[in-house]
N, C-alpha and C. Protein backbone atom coordinates (compact mmCIF):
# COMPACT_ATOMS: atom_id res chain seq x y z
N UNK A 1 36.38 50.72 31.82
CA UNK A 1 36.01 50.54 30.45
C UNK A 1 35.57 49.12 30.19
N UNK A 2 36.11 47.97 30.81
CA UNK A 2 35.96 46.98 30.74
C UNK A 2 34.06 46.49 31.32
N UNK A 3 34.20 47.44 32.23
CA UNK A 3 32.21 47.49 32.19
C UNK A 3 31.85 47.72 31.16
N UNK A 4 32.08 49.09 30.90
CA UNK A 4 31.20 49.53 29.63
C UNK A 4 31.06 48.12 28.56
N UNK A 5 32.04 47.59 28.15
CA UNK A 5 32.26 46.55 27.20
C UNK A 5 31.08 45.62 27.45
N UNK A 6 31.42 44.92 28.53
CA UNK A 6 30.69 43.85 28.94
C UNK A 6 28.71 44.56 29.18
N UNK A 7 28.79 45.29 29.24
CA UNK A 7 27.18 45.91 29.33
C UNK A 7 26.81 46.05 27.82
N UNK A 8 27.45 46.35 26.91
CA UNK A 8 27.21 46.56 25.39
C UNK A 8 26.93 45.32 24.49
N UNK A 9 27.29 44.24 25.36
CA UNK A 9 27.66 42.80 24.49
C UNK A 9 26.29 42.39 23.98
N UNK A 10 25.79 41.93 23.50
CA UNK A 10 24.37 41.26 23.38
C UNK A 10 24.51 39.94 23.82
N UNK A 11 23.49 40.19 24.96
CA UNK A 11 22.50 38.92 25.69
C UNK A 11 21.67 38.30 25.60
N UNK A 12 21.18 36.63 24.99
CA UNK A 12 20.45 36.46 24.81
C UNK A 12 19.12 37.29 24.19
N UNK A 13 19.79 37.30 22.91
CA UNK A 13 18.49 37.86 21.91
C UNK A 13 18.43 39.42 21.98
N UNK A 14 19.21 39.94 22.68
CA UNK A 14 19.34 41.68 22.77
C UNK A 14 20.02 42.42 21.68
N UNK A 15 19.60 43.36 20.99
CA UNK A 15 20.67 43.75 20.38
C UNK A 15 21.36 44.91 21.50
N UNK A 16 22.94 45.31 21.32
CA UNK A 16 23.85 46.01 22.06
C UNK A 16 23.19 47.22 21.99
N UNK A 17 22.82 48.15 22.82
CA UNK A 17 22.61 49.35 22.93
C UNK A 17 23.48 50.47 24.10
N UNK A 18 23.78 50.93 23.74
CA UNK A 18 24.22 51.73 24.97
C UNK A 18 23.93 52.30 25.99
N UNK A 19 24.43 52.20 27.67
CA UNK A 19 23.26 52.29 28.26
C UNK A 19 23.08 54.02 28.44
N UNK A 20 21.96 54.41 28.56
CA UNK A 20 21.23 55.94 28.65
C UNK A 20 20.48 55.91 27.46
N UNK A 21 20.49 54.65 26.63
CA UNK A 21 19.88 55.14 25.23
C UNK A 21 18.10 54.52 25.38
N UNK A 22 17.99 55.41 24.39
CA UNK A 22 16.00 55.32 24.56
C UNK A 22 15.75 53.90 24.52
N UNK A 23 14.47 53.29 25.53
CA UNK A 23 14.53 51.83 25.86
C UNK A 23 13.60 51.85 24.43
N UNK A 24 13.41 52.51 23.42
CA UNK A 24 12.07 52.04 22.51
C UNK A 24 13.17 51.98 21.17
N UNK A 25 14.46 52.18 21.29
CA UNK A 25 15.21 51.37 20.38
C UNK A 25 15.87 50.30 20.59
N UNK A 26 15.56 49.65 22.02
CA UNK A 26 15.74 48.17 21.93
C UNK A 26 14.89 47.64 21.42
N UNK A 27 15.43 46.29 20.30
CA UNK A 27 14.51 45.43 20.19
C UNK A 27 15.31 44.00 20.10
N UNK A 28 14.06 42.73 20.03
CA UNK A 28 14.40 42.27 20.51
C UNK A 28 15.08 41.13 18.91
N UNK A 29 15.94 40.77 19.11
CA UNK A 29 16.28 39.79 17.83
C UNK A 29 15.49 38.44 17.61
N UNK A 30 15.20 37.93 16.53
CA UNK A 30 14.13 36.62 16.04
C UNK A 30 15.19 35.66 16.91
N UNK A 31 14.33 34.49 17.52
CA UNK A 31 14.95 33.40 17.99
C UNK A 31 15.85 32.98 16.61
N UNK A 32 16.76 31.94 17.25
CA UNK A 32 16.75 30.82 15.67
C UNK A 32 16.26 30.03 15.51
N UNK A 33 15.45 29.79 14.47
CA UNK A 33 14.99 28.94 14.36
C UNK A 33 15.33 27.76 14.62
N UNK A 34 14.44 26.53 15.35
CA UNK A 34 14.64 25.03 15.47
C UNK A 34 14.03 24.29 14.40
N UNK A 35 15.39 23.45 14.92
CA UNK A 35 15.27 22.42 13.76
C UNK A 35 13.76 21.36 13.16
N UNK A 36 13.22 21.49 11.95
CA UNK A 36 12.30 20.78 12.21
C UNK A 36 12.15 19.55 12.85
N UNK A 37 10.75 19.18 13.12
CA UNK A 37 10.56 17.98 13.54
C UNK A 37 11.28 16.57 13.11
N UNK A 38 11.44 15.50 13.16
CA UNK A 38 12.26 14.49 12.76
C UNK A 38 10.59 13.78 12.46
N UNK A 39 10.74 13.43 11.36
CA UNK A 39 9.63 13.00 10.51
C UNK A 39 9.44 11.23 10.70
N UNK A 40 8.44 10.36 11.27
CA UNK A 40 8.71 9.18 11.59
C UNK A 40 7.77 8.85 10.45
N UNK A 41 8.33 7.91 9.63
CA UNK A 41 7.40 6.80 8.42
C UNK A 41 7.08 5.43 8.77
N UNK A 42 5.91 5.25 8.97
CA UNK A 42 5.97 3.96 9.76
C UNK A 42 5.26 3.12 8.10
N UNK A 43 5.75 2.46 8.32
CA UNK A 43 5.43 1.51 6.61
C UNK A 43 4.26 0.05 6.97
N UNK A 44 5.08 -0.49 8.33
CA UNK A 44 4.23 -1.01 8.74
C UNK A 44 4.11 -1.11 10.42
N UNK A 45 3.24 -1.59 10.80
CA UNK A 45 1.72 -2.18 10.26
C UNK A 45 1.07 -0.97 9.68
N UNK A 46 -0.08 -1.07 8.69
CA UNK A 46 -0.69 -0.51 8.39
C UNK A 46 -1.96 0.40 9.04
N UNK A 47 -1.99 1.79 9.22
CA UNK A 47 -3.51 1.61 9.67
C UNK A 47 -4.45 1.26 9.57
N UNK A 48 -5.54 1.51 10.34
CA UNK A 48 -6.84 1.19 10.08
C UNK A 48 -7.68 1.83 9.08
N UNK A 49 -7.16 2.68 8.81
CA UNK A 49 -7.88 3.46 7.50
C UNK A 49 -6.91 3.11 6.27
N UNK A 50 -6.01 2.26 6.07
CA UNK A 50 -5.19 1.59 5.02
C UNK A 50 -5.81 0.43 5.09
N UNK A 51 -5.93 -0.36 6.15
CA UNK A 51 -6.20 -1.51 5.86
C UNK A 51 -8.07 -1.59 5.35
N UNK A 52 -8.93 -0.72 5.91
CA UNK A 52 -10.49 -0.51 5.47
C UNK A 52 -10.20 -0.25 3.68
N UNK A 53 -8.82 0.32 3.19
CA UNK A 53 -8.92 0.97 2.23
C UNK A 53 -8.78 -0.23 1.01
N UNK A 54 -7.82 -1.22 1.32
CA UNK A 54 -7.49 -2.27 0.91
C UNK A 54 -8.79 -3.35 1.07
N UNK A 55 -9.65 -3.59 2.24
CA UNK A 55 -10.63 -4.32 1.58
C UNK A 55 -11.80 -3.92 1.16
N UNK A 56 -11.97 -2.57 0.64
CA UNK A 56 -12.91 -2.08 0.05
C UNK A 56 -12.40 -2.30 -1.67
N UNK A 57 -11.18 -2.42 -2.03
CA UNK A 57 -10.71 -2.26 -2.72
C UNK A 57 -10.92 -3.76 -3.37
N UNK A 58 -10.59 -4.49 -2.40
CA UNK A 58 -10.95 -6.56 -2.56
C UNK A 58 -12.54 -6.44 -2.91
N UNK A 59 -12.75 -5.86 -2.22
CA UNK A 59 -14.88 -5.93 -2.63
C UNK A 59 -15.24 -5.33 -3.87
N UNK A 60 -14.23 -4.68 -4.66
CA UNK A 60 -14.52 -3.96 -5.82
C UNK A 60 -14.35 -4.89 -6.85
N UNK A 61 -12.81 -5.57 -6.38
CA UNK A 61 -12.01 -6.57 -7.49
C UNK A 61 -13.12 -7.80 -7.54
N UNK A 62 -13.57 -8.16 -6.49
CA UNK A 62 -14.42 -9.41 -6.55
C UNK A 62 -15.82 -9.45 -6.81
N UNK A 63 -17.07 -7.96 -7.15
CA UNK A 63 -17.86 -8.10 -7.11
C UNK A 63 -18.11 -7.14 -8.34
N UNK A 64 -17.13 -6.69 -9.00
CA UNK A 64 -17.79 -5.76 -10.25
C UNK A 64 -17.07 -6.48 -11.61
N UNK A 65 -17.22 -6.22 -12.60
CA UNK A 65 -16.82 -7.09 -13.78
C UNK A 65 -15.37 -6.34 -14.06
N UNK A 66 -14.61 -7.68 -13.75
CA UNK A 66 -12.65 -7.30 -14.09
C UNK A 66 -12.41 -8.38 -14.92
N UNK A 67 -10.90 -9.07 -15.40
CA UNK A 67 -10.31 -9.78 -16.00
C UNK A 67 -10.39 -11.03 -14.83
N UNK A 68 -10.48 -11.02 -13.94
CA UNK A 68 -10.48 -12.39 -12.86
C UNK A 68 -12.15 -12.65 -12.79
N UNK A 69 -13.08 -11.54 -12.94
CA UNK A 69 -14.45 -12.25 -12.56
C UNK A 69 -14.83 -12.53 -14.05
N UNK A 70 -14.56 -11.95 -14.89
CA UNK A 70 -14.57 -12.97 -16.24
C UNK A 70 -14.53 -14.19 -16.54
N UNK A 71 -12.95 -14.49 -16.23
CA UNK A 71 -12.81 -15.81 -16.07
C UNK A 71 -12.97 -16.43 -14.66
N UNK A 72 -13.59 -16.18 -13.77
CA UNK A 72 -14.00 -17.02 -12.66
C UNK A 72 -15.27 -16.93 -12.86
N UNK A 73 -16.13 -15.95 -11.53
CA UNK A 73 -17.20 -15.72 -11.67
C UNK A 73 -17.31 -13.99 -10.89
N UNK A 74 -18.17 -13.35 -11.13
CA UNK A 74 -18.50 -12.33 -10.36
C UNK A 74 -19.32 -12.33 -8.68
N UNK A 75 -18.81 -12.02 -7.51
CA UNK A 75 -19.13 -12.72 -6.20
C UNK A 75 -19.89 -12.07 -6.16
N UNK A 76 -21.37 -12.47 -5.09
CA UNK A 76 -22.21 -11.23 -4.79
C UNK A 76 -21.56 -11.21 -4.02
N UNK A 77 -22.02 -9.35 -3.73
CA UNK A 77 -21.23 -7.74 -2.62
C UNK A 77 -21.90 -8.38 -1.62
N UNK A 78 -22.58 -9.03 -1.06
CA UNK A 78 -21.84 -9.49 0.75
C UNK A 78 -21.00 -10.63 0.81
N UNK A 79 -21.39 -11.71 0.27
CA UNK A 79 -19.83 -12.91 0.40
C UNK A 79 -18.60 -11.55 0.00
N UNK A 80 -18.59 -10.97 -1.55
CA UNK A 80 -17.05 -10.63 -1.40
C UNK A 80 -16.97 -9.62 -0.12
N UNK A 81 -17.29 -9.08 0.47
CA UNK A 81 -17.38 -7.95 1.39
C UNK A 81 -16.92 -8.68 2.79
N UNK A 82 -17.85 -9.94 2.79
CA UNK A 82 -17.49 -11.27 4.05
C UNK A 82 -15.67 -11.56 3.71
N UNK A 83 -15.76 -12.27 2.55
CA UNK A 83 -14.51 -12.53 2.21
C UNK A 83 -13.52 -11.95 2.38
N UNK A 84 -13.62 -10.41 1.47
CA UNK A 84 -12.75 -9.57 1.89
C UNK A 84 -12.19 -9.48 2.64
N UNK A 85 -12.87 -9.38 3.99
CA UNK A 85 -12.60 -9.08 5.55
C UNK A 85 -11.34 -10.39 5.90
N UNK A 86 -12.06 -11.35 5.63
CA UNK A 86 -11.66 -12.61 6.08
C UNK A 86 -10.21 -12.63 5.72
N UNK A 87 -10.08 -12.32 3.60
CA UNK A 87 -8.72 -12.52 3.36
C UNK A 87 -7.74 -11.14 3.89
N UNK A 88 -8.06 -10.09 3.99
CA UNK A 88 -7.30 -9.27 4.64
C UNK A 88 -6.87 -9.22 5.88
N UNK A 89 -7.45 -9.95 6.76
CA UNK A 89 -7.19 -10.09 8.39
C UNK A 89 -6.17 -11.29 8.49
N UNK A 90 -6.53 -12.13 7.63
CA UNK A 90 -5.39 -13.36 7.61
C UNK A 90 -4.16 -13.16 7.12
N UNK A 91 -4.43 -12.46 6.00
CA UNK A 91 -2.83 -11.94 5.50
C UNK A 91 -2.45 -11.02 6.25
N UNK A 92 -2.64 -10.11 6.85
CA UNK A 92 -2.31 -9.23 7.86
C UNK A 92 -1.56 -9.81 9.41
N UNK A 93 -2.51 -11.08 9.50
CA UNK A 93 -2.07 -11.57 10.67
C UNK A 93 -0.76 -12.90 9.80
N UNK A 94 -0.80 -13.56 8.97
CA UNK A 94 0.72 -13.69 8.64
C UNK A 94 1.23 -12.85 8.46
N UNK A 95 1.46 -11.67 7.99
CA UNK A 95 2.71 -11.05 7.64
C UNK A 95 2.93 -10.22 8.75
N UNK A 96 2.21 -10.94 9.82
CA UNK A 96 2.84 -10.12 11.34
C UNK A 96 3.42 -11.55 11.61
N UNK A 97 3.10 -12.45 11.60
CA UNK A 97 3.58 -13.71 12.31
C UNK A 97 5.13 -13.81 11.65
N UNK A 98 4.92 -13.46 10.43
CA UNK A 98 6.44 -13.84 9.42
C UNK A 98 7.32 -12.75 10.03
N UNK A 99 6.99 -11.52 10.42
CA UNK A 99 7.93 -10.49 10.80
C UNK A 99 8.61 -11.12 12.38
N UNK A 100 7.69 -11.57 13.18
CA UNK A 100 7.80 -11.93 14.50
C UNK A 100 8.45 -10.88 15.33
N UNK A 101 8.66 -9.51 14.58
CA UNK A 101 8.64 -8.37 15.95
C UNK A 101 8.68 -7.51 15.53
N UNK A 102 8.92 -6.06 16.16
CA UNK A 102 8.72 -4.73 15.33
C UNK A 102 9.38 -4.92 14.48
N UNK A 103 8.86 -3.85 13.67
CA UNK A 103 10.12 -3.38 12.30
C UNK A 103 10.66 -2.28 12.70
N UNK A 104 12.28 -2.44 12.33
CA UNK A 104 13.00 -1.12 12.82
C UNK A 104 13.38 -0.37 11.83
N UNK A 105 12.91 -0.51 10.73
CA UNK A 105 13.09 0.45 9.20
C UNK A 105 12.45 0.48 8.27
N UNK A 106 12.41 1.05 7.39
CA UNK A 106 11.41 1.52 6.57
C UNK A 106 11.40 0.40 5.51
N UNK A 107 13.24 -0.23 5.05
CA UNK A 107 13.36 -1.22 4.24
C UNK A 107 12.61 -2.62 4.95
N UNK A 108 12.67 -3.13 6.15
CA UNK A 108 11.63 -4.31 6.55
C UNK A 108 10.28 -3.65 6.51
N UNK A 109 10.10 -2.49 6.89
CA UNK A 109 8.52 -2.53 6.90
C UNK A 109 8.13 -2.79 5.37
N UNK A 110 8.74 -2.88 4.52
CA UNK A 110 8.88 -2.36 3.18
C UNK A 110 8.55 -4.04 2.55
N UNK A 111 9.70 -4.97 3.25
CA UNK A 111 9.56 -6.69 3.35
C UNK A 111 8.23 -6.85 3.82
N UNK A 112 7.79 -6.69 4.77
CA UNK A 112 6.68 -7.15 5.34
C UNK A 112 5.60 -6.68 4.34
N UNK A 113 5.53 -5.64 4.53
CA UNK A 113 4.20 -4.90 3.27
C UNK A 113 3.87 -5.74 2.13
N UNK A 114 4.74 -5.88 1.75
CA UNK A 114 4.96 -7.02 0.31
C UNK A 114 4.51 -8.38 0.47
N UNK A 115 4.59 -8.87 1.55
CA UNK A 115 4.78 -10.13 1.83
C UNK A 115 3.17 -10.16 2.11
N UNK A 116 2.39 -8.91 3.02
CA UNK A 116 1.16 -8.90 3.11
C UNK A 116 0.20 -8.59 1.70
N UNK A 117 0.62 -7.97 1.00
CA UNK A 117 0.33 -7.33 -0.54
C UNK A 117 0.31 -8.81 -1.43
N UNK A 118 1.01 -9.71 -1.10
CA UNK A 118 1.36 -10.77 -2.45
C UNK A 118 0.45 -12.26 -1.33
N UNK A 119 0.03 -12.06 -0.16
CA UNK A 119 -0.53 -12.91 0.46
C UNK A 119 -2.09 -12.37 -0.16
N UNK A 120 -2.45 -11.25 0.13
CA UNK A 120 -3.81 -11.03 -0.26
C UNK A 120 -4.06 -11.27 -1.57
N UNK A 121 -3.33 -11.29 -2.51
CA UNK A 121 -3.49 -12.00 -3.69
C UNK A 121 -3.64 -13.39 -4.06
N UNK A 122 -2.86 -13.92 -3.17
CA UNK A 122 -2.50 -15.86 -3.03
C UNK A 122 -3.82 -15.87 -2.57
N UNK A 123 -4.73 -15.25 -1.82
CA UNK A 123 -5.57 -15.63 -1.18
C UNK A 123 -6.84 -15.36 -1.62
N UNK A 124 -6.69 -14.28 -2.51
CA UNK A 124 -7.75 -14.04 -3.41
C UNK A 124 -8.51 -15.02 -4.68
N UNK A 125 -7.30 -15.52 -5.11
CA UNK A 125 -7.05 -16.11 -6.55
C UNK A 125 -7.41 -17.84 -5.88
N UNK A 126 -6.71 -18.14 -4.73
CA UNK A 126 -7.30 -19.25 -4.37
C UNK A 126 -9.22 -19.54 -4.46
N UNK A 127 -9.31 -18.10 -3.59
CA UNK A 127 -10.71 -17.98 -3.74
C UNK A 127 -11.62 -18.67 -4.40
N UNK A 128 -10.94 -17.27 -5.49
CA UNK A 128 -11.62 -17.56 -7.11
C UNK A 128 -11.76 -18.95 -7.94
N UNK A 129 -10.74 -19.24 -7.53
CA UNK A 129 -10.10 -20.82 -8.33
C UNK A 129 -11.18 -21.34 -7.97
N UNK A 130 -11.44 -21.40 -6.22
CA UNK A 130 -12.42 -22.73 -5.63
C UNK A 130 -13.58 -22.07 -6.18
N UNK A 131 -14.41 -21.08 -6.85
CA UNK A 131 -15.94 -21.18 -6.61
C UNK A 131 -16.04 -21.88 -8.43
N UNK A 132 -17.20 -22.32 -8.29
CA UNK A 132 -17.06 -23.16 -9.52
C UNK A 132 -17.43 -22.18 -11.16
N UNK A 133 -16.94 -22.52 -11.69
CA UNK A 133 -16.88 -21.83 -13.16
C UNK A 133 -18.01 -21.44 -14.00
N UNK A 134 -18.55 -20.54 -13.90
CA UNK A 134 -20.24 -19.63 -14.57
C UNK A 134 -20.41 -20.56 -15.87
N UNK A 135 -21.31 -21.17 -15.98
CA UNK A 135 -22.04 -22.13 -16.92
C UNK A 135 -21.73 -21.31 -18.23
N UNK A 136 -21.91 -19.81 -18.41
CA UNK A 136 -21.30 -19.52 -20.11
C UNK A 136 -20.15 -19.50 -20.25
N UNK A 137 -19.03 -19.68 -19.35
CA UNK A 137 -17.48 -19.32 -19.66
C UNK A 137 -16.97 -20.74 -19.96
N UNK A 138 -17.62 -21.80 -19.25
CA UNK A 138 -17.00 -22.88 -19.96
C UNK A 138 -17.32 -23.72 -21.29
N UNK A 139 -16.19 -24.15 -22.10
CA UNK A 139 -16.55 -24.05 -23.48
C UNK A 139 -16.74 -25.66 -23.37
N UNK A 140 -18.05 -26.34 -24.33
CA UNK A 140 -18.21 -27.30 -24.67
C UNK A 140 -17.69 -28.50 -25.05
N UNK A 141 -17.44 -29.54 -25.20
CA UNK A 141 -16.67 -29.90 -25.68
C UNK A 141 -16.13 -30.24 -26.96
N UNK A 142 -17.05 -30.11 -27.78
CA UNK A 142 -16.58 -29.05 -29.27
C UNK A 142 -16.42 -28.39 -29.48
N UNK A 143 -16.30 -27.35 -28.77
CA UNK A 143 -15.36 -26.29 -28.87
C UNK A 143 -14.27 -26.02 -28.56
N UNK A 144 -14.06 -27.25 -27.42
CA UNK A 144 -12.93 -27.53 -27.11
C UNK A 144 -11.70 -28.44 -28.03
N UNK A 145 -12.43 -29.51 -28.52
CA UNK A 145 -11.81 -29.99 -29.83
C UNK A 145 -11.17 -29.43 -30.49
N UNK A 146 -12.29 -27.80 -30.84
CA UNK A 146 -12.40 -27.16 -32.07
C UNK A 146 -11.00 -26.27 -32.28
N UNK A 147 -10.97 -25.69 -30.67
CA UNK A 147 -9.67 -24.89 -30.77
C UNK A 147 -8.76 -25.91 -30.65
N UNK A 148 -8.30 -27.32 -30.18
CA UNK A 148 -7.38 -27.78 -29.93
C UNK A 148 -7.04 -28.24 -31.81
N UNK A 149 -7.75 -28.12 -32.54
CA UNK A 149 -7.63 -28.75 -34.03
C UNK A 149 -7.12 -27.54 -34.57
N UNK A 150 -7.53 -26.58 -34.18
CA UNK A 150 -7.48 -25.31 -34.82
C UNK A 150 -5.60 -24.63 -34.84
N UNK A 151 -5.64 -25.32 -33.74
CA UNK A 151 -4.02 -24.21 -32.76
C UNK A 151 -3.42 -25.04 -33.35
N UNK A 152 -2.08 -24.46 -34.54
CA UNK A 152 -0.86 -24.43 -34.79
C UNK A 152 0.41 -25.46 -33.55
N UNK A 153 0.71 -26.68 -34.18
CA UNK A 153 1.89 -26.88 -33.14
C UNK A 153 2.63 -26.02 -32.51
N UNK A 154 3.07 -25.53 -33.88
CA UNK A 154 4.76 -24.48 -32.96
C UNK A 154 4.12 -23.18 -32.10
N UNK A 155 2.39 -22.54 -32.71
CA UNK A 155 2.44 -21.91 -31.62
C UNK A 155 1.68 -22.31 -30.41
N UNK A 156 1.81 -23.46 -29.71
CA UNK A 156 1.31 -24.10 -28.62
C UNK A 156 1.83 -23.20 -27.18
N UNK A 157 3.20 -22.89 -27.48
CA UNK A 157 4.03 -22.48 -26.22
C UNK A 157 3.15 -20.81 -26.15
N UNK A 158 3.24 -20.20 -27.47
CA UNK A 158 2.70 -18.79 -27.22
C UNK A 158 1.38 -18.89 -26.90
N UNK A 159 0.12 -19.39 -27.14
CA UNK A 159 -1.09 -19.94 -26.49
C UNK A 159 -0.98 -20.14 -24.71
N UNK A 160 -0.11 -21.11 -24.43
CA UNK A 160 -0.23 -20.98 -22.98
C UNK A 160 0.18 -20.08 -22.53
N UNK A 161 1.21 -19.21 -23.31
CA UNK A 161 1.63 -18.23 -22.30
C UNK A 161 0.58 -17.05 -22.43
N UNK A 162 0.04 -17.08 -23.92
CA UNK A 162 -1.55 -16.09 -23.84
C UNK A 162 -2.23 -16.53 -22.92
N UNK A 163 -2.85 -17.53 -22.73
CA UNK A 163 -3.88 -18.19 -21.78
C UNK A 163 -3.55 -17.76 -20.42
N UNK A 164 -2.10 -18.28 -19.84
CA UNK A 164 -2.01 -17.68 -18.45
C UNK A 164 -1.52 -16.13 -18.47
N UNK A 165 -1.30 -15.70 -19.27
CA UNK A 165 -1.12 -13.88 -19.02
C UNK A 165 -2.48 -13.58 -18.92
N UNK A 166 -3.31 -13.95 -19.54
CA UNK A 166 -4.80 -13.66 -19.57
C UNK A 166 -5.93 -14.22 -18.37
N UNK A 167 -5.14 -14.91 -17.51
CA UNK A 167 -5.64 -16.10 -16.53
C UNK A 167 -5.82 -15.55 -15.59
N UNK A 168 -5.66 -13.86 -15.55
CA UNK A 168 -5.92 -13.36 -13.93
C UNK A 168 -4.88 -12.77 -13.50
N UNK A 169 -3.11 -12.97 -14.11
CA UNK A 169 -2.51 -12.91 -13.17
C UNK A 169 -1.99 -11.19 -12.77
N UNK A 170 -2.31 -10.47 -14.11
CA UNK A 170 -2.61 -8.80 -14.27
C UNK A 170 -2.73 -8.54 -13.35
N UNK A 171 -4.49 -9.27 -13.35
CA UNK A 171 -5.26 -8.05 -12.06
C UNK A 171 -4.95 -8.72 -10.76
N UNK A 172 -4.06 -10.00 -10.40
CA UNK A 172 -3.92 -9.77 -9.12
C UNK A 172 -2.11 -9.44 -8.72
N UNK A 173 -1.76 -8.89 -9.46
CA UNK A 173 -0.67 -8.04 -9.34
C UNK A 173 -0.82 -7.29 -9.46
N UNK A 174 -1.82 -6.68 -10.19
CA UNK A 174 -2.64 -5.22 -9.98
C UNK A 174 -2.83 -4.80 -8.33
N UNK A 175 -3.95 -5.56 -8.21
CA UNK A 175 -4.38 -5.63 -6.83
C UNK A 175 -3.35 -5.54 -5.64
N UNK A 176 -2.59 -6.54 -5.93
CA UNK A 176 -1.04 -6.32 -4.83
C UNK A 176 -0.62 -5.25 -4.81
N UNK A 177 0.07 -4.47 -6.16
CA UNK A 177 0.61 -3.20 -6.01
C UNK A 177 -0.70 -2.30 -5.58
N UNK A 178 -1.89 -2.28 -5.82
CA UNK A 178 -2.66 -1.40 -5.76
C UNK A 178 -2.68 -1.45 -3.48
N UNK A 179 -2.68 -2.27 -3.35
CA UNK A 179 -2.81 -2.76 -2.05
C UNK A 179 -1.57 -1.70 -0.96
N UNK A 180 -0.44 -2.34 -1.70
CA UNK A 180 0.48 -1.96 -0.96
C UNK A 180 0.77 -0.45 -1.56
N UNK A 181 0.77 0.35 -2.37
CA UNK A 181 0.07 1.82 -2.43
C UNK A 181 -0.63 2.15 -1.46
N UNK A 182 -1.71 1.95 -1.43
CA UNK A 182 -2.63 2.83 -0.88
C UNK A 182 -2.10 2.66 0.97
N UNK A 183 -1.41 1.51 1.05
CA UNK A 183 -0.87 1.75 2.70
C UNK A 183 0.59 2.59 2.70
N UNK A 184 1.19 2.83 1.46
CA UNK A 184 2.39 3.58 1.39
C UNK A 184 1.97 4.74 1.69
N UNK A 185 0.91 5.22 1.18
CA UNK A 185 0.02 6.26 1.25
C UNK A 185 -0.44 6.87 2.39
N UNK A 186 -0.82 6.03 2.88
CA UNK A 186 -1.74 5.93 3.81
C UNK A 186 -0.33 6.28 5.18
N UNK A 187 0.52 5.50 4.79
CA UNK A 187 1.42 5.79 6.32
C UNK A 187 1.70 7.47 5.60
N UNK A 188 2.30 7.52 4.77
CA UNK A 188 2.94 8.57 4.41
C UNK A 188 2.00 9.71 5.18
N UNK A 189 0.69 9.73 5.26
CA UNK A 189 -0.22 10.93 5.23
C UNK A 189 -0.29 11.27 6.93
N UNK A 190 0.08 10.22 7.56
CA UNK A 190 -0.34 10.03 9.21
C UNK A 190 1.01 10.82 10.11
């Protein structure tokens, strides 16, 4: 009897049948399922289709009319396109130099990203600063008088802080977060 038992048991994926019984009511049981894949997020370095994405994105900020080419100037689309290249490869290559070796988590790749995201901005805005100031944006010097006669003592402090909220610094914190998105993105999709 102890045969019989052991012949009835199910084996690997069999269901128990008894033996003499019709072989077209064996069937066979679903594997179990395995476990999915273990999902790797690489944050950084960025790809190459993150990083193309980011200075197409610099060639937009620097050559079409924003809050920074207002007050700077608007670049022609091959310098910013030249530039672009230039400031994205440099910040890329510091914020590999600052890491100085792999990243083993998602929270440093996360440091680094940032550090490359807020460099392409430092580096942008420097840019901008150096090319010299479009002959209609700068105001005369009676007009310069004019507002300095004009502006209220006590609100002197809210003026500068209008002036530099308005000075660019939006759109290149724009640009940073917009930057480091599109490579969050970008790893996420790979």
């Amino acid at each position: 009897m102890t045969e019989d038992s052991e012949a009835t048991k199910p084996q690997g994926g069999e269901i128990a049948v008894e033996e003499g019984a019709d072989d077209s009511l064996k069937s066979e049981v679903p594997p179990s399922p395995s476990p999915p894949p273990a999902i790797s997020l690489n944050i950084w370095p960025p790809s190459q289709r993150a990083r193309d994405a980011v200075i197409h994105r610099l060639i937009d900020t620097l050559s079409s009319p924003s809050v920074l080419t207002k007050r700077y100037c608007v670049v022609p689309e091959e310098m910013a396109a030249a530039t672009a290249r230039i400031i994205e490869q440099e910040a890329f290559d510091a914020a590999n130099s600052g890491s100085g070796r792999e990243v083993a988590s998602i929270d440093e790749g996360l440091a680094v990203l940032q550090i490359y995201s807020k460099d392409i901005s430092k580096r942008m805005m420097d840019f901008l600063k150096s090319k010299p100031l479009p002959a209609s944006s700068a105001p005369t010097t009676e007009e310069a008088v004019d507002k300095a006669v004009s502006v209220p003592a006590e609100s002197v402090t809210t003026t500068e802080s209008a002036i530099t909220a308005a000075g660019g610094d939006e759109e290149a914190s724009s640009v940073e977060q917009e930057s480091a998105s599109i490579i969050e993105q970008e790893s996420a999709s790979v």
